[in-house]
C-alpha atoms as a PDB file:
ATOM      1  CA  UNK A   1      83.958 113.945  78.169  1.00  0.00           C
ATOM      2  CA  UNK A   2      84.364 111.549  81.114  1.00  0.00           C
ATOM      3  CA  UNK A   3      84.940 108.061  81.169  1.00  0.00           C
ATOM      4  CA  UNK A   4      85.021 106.121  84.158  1.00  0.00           C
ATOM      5  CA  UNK A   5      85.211 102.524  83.568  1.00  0.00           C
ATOM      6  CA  UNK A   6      85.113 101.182  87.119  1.00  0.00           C
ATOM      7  CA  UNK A   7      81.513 100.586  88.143  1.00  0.00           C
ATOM      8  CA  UNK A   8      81.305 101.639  91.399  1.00  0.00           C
ATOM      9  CA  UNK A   9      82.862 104.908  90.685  1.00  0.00           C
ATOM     10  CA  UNK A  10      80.297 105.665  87.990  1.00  0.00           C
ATOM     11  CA  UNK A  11      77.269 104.745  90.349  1.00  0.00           C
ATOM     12  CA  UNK A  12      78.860 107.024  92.965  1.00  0.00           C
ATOM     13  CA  UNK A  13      79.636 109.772  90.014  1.00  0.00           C
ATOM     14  CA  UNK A  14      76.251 109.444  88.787  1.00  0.00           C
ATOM     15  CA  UNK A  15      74.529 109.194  91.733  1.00  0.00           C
ATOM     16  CA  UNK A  16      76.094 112.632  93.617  1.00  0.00           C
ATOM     17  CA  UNK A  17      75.189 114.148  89.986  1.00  0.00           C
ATOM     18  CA  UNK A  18      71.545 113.324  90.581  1.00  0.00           C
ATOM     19  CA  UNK A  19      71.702 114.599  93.707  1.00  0.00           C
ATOM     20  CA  UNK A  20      73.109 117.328  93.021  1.00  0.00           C
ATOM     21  CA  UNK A  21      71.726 118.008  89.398  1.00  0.00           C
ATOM     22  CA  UNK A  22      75.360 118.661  87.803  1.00  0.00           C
ATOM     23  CA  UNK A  23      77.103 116.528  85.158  1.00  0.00           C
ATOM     24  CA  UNK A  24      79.198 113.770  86.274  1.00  0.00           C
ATOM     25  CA  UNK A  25      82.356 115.514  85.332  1.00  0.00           C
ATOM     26  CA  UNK A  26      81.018 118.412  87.635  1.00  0.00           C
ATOM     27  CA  UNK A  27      80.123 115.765  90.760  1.00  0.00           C
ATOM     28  CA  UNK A  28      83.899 114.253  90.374  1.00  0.00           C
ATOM     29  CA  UNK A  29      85.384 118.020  90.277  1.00  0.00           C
ATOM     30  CA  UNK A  30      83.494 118.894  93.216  1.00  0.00           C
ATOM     31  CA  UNK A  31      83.893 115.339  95.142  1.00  0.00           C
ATOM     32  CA  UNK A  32      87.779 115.441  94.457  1.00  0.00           C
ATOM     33  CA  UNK A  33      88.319 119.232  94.975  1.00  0.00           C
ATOM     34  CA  UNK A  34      86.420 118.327  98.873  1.00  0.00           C
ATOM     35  CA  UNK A  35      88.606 115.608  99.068  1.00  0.00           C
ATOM     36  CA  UNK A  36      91.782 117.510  98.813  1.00  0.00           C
ATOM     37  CA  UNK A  37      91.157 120.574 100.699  1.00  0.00           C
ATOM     38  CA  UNK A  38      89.574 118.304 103.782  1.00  0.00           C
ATOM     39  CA  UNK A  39      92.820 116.269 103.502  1.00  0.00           C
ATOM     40  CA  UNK A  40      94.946 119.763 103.315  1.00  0.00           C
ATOM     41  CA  UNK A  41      93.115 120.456 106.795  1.00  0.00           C
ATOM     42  CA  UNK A  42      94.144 117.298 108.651  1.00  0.00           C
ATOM     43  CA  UNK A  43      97.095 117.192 111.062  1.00  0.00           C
ATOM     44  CA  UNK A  44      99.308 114.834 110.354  1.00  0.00           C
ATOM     45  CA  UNK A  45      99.970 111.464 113.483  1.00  0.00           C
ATOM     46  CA  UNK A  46     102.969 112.624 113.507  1.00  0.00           C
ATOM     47  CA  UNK A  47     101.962 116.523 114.806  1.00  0.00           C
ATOM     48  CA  UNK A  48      99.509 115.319 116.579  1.00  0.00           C
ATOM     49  CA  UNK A  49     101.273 112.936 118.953  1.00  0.00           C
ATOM     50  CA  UNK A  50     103.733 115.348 119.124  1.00  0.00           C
ATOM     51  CA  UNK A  51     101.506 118.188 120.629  1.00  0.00           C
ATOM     52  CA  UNK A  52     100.184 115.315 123.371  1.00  0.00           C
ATOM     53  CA  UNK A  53     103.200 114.193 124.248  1.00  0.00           C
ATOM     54  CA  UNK A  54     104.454 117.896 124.700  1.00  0.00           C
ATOM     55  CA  UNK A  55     101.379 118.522 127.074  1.00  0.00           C
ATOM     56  CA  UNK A  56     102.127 115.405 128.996  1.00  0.00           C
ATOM     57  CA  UNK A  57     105.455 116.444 130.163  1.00  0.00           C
ATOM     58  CA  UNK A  58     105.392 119.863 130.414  1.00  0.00           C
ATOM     59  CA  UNK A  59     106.587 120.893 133.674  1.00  0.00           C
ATOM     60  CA  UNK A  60     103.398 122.230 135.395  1.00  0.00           C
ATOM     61  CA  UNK A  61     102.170 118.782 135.337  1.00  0.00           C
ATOM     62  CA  UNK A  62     104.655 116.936 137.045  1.00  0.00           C
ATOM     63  CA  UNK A  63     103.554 116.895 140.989  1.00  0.00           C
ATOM     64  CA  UNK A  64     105.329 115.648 143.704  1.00  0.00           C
ATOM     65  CA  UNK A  65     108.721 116.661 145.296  1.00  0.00           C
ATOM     66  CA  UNK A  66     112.178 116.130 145.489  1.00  0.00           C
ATOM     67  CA  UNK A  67     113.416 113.255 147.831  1.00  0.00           C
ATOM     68  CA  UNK A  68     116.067 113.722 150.708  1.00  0.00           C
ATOM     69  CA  UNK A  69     118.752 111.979 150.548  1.00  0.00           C
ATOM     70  CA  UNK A  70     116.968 110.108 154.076  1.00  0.00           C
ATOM     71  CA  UNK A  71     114.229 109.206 152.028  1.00  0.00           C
ATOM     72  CA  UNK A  72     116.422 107.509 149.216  1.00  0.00           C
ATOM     73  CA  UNK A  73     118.198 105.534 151.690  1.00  0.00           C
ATOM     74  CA  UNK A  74     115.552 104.636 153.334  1.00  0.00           C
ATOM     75  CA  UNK A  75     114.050 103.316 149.714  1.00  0.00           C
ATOM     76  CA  UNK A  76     116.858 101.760 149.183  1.00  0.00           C
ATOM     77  CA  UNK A  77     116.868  99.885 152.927  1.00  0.00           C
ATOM     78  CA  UNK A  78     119.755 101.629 154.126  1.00  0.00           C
END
């Protein structure tokens, strides 16, 4: 038997079991089992920052070219 005493979760419970013509127990089963494996499949900030940051300075992408030492003086107004 399932008791769900907040409202809005038994209008959603009830509502996905209409849809879906299952029980309400069977809706929340189904709507918490998708819940969980979707949130298994997400890659954490942390990972994912990681991974751009990685790309952004691997060495391939940095352009340009070494300065003489001319060139840093000159920078540097000497």
């Amino acid at each position: 038997m399932l008791n769900i005493r907040n409202p809005r979760a038994a209008a959603l419970a009830r509502a996905l079991a209409e849809k879906r013509r299952i029980t309400m127990t069977d809706a929340v089963i189904e709507a918490l089992s998708n819940e969980l494996a979707r949130e298994a499949e997400t890659t954490p900030l942390k990972s994912r920052l990681g991974a751009i940051i990685d790309d952004f300075i691997r060495p391939e992408r940095i352009v340009g070219r070494d300065l003489t030492k001319d060139e840093i003086d000159a920078m540097w107004g000497d």
